[in-house]
C-alpha atoms as a PDB file:
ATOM      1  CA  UNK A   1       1.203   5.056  -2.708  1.00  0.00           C
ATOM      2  CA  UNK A   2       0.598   2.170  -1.036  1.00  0.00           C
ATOM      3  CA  UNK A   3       2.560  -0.289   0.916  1.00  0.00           C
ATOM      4  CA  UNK A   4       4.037  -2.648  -1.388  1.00  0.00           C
ATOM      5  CA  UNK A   5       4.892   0.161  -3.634  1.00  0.00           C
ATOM      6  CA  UNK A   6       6.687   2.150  -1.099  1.00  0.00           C
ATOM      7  CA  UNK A   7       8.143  -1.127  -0.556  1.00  0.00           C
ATOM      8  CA  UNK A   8       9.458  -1.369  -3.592  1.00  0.00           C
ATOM      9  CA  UNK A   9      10.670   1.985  -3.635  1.00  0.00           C
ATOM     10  CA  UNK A  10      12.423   1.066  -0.612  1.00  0.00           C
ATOM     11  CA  UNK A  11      14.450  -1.524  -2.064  1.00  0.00           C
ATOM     12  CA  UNK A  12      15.289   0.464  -4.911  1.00  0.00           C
ATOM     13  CA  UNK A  13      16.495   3.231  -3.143  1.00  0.00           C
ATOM     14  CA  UNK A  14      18.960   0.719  -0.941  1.00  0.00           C
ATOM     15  CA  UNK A  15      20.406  -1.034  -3.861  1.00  0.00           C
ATOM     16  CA  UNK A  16      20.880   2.752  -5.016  1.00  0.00           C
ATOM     17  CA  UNK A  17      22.197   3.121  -1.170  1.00  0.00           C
ATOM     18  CA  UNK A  18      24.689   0.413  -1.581  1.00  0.00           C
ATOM     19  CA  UNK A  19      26.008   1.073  -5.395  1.00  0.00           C
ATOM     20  CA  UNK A  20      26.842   4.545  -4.366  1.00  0.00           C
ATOM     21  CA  UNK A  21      28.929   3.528  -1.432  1.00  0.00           C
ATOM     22  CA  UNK A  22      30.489   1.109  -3.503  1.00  0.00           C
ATOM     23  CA  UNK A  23      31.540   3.558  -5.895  1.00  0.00           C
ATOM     24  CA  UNK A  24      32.668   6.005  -3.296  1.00  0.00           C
ATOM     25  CA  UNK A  25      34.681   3.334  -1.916  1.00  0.00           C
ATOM     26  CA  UNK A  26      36.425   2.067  -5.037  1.00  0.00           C
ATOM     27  CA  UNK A  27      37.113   5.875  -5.793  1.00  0.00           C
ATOM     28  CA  UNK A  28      39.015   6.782  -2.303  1.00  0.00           C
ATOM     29  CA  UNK A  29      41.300   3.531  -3.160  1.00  0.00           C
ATOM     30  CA  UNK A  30      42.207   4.684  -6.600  1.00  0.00           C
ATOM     31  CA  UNK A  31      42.856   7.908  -4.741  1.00  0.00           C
ATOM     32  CA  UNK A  32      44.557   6.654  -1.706  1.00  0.00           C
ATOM     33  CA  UNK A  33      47.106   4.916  -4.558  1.00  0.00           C
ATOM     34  CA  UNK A  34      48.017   8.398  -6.325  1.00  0.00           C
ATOM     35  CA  UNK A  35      50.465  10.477  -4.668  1.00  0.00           C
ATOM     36  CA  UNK A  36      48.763  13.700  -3.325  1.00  0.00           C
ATOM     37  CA  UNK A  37      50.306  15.957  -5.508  1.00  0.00           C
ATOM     38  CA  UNK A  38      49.155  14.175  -8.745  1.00  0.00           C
ATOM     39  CA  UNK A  39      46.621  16.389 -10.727  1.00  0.00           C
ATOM     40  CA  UNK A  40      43.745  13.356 -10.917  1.00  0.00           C
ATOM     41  CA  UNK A  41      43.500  13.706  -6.621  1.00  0.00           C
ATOM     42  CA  UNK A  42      41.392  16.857  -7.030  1.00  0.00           C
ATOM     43  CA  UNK A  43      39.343  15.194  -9.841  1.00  0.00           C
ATOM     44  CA  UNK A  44      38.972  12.516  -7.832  1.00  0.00           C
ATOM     45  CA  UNK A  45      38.038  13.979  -4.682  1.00  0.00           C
ATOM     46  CA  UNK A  46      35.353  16.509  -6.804  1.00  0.00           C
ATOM     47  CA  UNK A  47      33.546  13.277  -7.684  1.00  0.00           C
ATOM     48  CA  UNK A  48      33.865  11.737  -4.096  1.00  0.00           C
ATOM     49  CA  UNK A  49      32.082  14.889  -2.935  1.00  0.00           C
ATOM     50  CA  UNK A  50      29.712  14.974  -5.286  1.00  0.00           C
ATOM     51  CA  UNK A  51      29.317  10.685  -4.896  1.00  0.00           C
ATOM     52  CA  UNK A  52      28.478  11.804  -0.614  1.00  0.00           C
ATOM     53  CA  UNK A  53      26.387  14.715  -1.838  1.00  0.00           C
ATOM     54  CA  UNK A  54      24.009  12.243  -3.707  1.00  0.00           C
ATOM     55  CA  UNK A  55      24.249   9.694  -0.721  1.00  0.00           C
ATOM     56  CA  UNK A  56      23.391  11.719   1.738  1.00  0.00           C
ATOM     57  CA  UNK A  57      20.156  12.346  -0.593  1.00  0.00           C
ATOM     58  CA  UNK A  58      19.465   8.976  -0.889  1.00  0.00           C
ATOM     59  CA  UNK A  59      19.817   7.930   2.748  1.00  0.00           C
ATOM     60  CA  UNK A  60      17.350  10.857   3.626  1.00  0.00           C
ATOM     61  CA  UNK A  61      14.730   9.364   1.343  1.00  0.00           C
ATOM     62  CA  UNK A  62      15.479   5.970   2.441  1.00  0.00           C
ATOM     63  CA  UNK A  63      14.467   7.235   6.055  1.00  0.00           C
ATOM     64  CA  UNK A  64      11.598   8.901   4.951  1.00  0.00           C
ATOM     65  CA  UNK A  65      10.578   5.458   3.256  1.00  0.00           C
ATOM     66  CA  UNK A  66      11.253   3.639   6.259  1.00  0.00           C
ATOM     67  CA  UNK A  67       9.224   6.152   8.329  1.00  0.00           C
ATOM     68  CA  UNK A  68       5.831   5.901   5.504  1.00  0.00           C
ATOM     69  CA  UNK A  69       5.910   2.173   5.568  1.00  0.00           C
ATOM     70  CA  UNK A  70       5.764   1.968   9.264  1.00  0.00           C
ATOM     71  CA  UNK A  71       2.872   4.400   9.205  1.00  0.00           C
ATOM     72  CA  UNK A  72       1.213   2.608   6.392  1.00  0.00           C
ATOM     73  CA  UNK A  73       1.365  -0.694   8.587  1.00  0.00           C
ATOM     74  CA  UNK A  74       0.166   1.398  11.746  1.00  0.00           C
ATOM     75  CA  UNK A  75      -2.831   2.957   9.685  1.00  0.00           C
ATOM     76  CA  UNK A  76      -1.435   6.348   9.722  1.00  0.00           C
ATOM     77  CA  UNK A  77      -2.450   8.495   6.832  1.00  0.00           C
ATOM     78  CA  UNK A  78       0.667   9.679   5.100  1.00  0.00           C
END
């Protein structure tokens, strides 16, 4: 790959970043506003988990990105 694609992939993979943690975000409020013993807590924290799970994914190959970009710019094979 070279550097404007990985650039590109980079981008993609922050708006991806960013729409997750917005999601994961708008799902603790609706979750914050439910008392804890209604049912749709559990569903809701299942989804948050899996929401992290899949950020926590992302971020990694977000760093990984980061980290073939600056070795494309330095000349470093990949």
């Amino acid at each position: 790959m070279n550097e404007e694609e990985l650039e590109e992939d980079l981008k993609t993979t922050s708006a991806q970043v960013s729409a997750t943690a917005e999601r994961l975000d708008q799902l603790e409020v609706q979750k914050r506003s439910l008392p804890p013993a209604d049912p749709r807590v559990i569903e809701l924290s299942d989804q948050i988990e899996r929401l992290a799970a899949s950020l926590r994914r992302q971020t990694a190959i977000e760093g990984d990105l980061t980290r073939e970009i600056r070795d494309a710019a330095a000349g470093e094979p990949a």
